[in-house]
Protein backbone atom coordinates (compact mmCIF):
# COMPACT_ATOMS: atom_id res chain seq x y z
CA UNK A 1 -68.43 -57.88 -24.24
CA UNK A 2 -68.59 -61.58 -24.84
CA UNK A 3 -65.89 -63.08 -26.67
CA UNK A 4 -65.04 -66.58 -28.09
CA UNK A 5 -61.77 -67.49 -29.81
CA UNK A 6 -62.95 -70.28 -31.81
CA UNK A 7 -59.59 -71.61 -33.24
CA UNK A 8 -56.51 -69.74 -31.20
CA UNK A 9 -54.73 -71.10 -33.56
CA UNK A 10 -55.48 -69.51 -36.43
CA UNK A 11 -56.19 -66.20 -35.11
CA UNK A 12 -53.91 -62.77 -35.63
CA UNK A 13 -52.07 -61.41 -32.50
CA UNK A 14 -52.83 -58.02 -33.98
CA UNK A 15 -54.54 -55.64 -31.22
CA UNK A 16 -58.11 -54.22 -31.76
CA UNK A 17 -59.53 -50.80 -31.23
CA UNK A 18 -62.78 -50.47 -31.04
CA UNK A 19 -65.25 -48.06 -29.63
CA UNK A 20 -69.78 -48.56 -28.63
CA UNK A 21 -71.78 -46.07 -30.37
CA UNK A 22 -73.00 -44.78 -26.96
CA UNK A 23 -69.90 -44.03 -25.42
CA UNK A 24 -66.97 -41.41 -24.99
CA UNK A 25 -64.47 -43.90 -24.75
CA UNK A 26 -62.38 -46.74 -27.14
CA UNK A 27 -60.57 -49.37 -26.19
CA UNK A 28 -57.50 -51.85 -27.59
CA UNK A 29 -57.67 -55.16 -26.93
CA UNK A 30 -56.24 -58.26 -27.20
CA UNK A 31 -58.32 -61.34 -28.63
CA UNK A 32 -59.04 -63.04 -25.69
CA UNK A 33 -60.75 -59.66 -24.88
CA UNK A 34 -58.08 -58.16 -22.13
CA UNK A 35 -57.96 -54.07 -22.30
CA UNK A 36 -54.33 -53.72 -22.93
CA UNK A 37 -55.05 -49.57 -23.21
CA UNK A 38 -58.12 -47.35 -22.81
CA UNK A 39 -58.84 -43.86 -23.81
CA UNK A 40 -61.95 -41.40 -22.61
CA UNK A 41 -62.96 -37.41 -22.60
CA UNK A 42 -66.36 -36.98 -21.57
CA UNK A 43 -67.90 -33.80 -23.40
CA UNK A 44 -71.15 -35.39 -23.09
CA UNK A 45 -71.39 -36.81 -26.83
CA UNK A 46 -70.53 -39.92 -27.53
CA UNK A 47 -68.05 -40.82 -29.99
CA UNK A 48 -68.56 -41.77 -34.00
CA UNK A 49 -65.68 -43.79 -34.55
CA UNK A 50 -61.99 -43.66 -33.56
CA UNK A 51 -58.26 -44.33 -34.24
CA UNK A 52 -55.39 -44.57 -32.58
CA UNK A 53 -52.41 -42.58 -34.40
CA UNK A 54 -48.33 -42.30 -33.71
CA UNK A 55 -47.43 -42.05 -29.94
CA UNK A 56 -50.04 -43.72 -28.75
CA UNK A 57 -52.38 -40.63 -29.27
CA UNK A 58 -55.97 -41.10 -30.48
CA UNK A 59 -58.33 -38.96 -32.69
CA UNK A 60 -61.93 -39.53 -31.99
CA UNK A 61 -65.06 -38.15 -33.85
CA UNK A 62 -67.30 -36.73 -32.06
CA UNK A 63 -70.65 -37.05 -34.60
CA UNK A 64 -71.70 -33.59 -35.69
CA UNK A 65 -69.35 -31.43 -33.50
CA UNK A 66 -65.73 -31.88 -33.46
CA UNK A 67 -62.96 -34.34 -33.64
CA UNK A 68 -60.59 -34.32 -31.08
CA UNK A 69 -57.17 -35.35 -30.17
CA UNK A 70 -55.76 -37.13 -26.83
CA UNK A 71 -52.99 -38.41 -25.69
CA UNK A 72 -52.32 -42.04 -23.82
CA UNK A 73 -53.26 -40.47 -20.73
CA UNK A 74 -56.24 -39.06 -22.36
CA UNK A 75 -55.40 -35.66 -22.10
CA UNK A 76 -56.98 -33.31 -24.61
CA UNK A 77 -54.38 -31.98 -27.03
CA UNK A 78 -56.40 -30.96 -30.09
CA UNK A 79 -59.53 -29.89 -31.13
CA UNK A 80 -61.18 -28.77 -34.59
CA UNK A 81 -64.84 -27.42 -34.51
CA UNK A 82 -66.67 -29.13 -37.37
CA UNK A 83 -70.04 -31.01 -38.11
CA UNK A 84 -67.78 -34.14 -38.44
CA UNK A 85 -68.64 -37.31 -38.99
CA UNK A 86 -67.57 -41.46 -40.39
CA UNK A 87 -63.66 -41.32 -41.34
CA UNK A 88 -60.84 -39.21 -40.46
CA UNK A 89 -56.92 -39.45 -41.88
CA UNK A 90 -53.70 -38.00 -40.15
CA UNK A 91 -51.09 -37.03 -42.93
CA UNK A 92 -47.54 -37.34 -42.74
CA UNK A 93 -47.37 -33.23 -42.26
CA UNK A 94 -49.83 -33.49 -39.23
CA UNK A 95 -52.71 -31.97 -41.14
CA UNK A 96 -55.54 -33.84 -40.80
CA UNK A 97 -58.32 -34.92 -43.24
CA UNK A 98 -61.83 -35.00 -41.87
CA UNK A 99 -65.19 -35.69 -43.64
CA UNK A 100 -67.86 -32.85 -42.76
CA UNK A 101 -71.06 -31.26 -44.67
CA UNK A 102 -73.04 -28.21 -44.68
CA UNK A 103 -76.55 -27.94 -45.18
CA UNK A 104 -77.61 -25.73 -48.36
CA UNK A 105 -79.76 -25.48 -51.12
CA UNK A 106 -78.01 -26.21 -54.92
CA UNK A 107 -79.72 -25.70 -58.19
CA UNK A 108 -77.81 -27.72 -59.94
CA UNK A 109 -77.75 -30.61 -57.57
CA UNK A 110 -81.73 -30.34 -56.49
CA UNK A 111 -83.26 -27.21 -56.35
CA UNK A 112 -85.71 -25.09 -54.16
CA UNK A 113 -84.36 -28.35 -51.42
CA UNK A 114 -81.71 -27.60 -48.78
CA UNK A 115 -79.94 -30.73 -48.30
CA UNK A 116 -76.54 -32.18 -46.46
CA UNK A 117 -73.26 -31.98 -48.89
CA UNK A 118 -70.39 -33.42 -47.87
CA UNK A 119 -66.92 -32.19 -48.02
CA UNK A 120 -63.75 -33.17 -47.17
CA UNK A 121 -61.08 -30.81 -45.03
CA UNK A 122 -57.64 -30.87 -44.28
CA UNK A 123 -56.92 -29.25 -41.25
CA UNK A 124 -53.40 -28.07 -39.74
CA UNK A 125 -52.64 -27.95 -35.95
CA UNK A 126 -53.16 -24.78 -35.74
CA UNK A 127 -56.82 -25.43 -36.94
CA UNK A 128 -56.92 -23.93 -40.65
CA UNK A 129 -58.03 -25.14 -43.42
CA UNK A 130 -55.31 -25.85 -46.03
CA UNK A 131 -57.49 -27.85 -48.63
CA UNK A 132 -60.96 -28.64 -49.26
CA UNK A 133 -63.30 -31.15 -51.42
CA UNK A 134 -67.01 -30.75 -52.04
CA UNK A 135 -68.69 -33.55 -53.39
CA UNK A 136 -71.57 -31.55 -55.69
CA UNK A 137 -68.94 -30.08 -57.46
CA UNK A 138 -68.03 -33.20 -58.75
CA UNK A 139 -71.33 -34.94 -59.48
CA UNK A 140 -70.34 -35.81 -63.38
CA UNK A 141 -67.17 -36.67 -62.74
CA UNK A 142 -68.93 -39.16 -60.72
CA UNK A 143 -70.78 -40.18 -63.59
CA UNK A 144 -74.44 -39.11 -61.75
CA UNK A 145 -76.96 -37.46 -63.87
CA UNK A 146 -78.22 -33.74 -62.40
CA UNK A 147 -80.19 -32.32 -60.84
CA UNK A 148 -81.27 -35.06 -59.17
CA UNK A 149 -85.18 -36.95 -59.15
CA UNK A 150 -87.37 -34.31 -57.48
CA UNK A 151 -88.59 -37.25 -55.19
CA UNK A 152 -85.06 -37.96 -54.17
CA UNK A 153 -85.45 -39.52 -50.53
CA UNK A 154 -82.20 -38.73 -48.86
CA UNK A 155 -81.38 -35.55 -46.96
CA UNK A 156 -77.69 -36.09 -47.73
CA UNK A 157 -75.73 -36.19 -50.77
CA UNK A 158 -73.73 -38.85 -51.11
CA UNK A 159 -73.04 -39.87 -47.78
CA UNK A 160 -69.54 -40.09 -48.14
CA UNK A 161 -68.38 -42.27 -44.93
CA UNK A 162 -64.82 -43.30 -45.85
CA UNK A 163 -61.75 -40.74 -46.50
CA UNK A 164 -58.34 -42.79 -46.99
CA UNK A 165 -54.91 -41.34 -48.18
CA UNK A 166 -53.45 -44.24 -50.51
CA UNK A 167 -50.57 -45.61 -49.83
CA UNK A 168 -47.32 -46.77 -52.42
CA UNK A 169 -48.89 -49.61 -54.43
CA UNK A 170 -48.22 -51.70 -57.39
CA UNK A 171 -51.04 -50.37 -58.65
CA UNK A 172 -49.89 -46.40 -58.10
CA UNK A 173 -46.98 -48.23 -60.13
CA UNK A 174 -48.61 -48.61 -62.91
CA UNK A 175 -51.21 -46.06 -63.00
CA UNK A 176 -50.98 -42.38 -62.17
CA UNK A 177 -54.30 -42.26 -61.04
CA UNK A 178 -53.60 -44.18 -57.64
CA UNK A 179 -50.50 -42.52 -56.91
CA UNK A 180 -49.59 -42.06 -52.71
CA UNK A 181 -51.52 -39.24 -51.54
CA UNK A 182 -54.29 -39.10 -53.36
CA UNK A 183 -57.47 -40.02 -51.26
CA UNK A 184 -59.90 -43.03 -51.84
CA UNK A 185 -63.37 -42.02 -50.91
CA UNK A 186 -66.82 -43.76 -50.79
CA UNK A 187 -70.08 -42.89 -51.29
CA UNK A 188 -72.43 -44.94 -49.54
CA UNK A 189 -75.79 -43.18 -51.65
CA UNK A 190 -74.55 -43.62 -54.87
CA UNK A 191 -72.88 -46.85 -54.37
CA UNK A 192 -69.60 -45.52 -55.60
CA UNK A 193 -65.98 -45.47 -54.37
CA UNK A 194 -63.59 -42.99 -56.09
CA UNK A 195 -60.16 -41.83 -56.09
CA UNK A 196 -59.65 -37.78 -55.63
CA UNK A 197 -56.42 -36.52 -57.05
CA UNK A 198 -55.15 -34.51 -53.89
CA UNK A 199 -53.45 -31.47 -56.43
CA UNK A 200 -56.47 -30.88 -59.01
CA UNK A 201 -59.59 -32.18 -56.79
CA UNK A 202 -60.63 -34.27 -59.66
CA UNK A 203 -62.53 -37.69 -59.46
CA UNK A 204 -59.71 -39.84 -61.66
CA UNK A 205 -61.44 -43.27 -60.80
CA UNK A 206 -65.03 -44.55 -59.74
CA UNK A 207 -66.79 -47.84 -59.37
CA UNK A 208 -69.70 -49.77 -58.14
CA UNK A 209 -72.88 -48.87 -59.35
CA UNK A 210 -74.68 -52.76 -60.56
CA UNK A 211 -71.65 -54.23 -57.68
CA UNK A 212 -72.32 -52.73 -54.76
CA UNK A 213 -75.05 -51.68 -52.41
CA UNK A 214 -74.95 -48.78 -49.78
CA UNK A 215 -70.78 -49.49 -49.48
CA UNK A 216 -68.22 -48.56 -46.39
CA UNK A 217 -64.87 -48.52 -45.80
CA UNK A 218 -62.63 -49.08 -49.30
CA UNK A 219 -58.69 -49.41 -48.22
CA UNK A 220 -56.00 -50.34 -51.00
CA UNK A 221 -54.57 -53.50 -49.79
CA UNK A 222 -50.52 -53.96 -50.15
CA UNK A 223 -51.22 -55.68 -53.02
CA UNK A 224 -52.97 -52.42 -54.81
CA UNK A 225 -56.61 -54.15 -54.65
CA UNK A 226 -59.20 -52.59 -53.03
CA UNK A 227 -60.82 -54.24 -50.24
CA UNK A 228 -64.72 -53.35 -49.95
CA UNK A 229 -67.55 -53.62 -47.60
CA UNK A 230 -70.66 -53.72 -49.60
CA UNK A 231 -73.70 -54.01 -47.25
CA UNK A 232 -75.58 -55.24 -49.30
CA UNK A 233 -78.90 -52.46 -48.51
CA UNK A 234 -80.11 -48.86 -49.18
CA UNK A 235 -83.87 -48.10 -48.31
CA UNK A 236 -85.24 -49.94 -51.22
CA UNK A 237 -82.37 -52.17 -53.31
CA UNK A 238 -81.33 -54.78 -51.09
CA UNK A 239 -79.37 -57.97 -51.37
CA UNK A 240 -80.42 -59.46 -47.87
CA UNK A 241 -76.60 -60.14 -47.02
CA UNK A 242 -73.41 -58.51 -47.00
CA UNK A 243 -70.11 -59.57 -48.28
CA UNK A 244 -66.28 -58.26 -48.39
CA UNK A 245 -64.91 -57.78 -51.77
CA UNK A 246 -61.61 -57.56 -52.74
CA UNK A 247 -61.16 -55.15 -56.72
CA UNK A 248 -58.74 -55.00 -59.11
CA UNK A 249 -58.91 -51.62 -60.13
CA UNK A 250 -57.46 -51.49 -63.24
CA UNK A 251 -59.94 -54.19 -64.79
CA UNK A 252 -62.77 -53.81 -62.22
CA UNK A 253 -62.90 -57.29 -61.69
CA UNK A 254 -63.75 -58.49 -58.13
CA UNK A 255 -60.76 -61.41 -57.44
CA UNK A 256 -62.07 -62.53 -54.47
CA UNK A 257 -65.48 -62.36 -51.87
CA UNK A 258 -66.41 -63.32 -48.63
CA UNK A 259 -69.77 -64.47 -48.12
CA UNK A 260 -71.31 -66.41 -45.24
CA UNK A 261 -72.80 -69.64 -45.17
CA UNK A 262 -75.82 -69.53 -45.21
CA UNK A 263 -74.97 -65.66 -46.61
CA UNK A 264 -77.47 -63.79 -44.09
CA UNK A 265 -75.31 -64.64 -41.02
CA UNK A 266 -72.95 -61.89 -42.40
CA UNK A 267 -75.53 -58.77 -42.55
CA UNK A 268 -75.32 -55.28 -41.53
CA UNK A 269 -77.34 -52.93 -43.46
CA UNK A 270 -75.95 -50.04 -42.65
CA UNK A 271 -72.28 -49.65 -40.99
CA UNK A 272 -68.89 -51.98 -40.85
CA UNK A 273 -65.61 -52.24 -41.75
CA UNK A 274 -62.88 -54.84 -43.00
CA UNK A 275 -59.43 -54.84 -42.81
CA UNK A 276 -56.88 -57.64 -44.32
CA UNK A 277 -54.47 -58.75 -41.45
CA UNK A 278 -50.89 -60.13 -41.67
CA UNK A 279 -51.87 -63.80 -41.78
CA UNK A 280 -54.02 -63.31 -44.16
CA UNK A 281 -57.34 -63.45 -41.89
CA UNK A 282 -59.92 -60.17 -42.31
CA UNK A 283 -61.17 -58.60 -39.29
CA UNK A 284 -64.78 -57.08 -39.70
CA UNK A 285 -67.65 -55.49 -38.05
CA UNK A 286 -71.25 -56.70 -38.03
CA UNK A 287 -71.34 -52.90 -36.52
CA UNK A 288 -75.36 -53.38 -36.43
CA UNK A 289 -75.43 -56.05 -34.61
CA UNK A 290 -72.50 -55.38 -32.55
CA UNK A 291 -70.72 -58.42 -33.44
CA UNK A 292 -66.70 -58.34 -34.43
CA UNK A 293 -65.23 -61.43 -36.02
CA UNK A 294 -61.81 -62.29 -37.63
CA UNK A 295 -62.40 -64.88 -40.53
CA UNK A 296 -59.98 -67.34 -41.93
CA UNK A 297 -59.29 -67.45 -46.06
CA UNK A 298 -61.51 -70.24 -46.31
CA UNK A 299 -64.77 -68.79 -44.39
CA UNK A 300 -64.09 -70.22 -41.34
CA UNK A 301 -64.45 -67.98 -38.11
CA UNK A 302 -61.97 -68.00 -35.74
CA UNK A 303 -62.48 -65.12 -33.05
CA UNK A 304 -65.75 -63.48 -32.33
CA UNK A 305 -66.73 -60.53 -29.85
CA UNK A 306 -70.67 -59.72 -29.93
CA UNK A 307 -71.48 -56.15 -27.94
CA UNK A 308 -73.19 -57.05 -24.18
CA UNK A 309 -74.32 -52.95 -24.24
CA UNK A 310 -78.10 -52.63 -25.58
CA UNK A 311 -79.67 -49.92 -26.86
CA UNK A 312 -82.99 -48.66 -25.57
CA UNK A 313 -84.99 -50.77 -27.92
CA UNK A 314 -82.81 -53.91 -26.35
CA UNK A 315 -80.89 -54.31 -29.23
CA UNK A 316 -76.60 -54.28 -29.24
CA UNK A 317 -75.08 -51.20 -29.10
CA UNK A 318 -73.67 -50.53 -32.57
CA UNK A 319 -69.94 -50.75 -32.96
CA UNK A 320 -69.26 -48.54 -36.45
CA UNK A 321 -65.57 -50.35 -37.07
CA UNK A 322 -62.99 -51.92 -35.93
CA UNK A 323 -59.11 -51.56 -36.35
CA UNK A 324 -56.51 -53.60 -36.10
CA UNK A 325 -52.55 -52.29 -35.14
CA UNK A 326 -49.38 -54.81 -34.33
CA UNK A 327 -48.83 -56.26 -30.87
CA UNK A 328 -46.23 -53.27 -29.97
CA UNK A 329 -48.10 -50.97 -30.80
CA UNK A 330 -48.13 -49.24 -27.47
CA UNK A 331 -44.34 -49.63 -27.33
């Protein structure tokens, strides 16, 4: 990794996790790119995405097969057997939320064509399922129009990559809708993030359609906006750029963007994340071109790691997010 703190002043002293696409193995480091902790379990598929969770344990998805569950040392101590994949949420009650799909054929959603459905589990220790979400059995509540175009060109529906339990908020405060344990999802297909309500399984809030483009990663910031990485590209509608975009919910009204200068130096088509740190910077991913940066309020960059690992076409190894946890993190 090459890495270039551009203004040490201004940057967070917040650790970063991150993990390479190609790898079975994250690391959290500091910003002038020292490994403070590593973590690794080679089953021979490398990982999706990962994040570090209380005692210094963390859950890693392993695309397609499982998530699993080490310890600091790396030891395995859990394992759940699912075609995982993109975002994963430990609750309070050590159940665990994890975004997986099945492969079927629905009449109502397209029929006489088998394709990829998403769902949503939670999952106790002991590996059962206590609760589960399918996403075609909320298509109007979604506000999307079925069955779908017979020439639909996906073999997924809707891609849902992001599964985050909300936290307390002002704006839980003033709307039930948002309330602490209810989960904020996204829908990268139909250019949609939503709110599930955790007791009914109802969609009580979407947006995006005419705002966003192929979306990731939604998280309600503390001050209950919603933070948003819209790509900016979907196999056909495309915006040749990709900003950050912080809603308010209530109104729908996006208070604030970030957009490069000139706006194509900030472009990843199809993966990243943001995140809102203490001082106010963001940390995001340029996950297709393997870059990581930490941005100041007023656009100005001020750390920057770009991936050294290439691909076998020679270009960086994706890096699908990056997280950011306090400087004692590790005790």
């Amino acid at each position: 990794m090459s890495i270039h703190e551009h203004d040490p002043a201004r940057i967070d002293p917040c650790l970063r996790l991150y993990n390479n696409r190609s790898e079975e193995k994250a690391q959290l480091i500091r910003s002038d790119g020292t490994v403070v902790h590593q973590w690794a379990h080679a089953q021979g598929r490398s990982w999706h995405y990962a994040e570090m969770i209380e005692d210094g344990h963390l859950i890693a998805i392993d695309k397609n097969h499982s998530i699993v569950e080490l310890d600091r040392d790396s030891n395995l101590v859990w394992k759940f057997e699912t075609p995982s994949h993109h975002d994963l949420a430990r609750r309070s009650n050590g159940n665990t939320y994890v975004l997986s799909g099945r492969d079927r054929i629905d009449a109502n959603m397209l029929p006489d064509r088998e394709l990829y459905y998403d769902c949503c589990y939670e999952v106790t220790p002991a590996g059962d399922i206590a609760w589960s979400w399918f996403a075609e059995d909320h298509a109007a509540e979604l506000g999307i129009d079925t069955p779908l175009p017979g020439d639909y060109g996906f073999g997924d529906w809707p891609h849902v990559n992001t599964c985050e339990i909300l936290p307390d908020s002002p704006t839980a405060a003033r709307d039930e809708r948002f309330r602490a344990g209810n989960l904020l999802m996204c829908g990268r297909i139909i250019h949609t993030i939503w709110v599930v309500d955790r007791d009914t399984g109802a969609v009580v809030w979407h947006w995006g359609p005419g705002e966003l483009i192929g979306p990731h990663m939604p998280t309600m910031l503390p001050n209950g906006n919603i933070l948003i990485y819209d790509n900016g590209n979907l196999r056909g509608p495309a915006r040749g750029y990709s900003r950050i975009v912080e809603l308010e919910p209530l109104s729908g009204e996006v208070v604030w963007q970030y957009v490069a200068d000139p706006p194509d130096a900030f472009y990843s088509p199809s993966r990243g994340s943001a995140e809102r740190l203490p001082n106010g910077n963001h940390l995001i991913a340029e996950s297709d071109s393997g870059r990581l940066f930490e941005v100041a309020p007023d656009g100005t960059v001020v750390w920057e790691l770009r991936n050294d690992m290439k691909r076998a076409d020679g270009r960086p190894d994706p890096i699908y997010r990056v997280k950011a946890y306090p400087p004692n993190a590790l005790g």
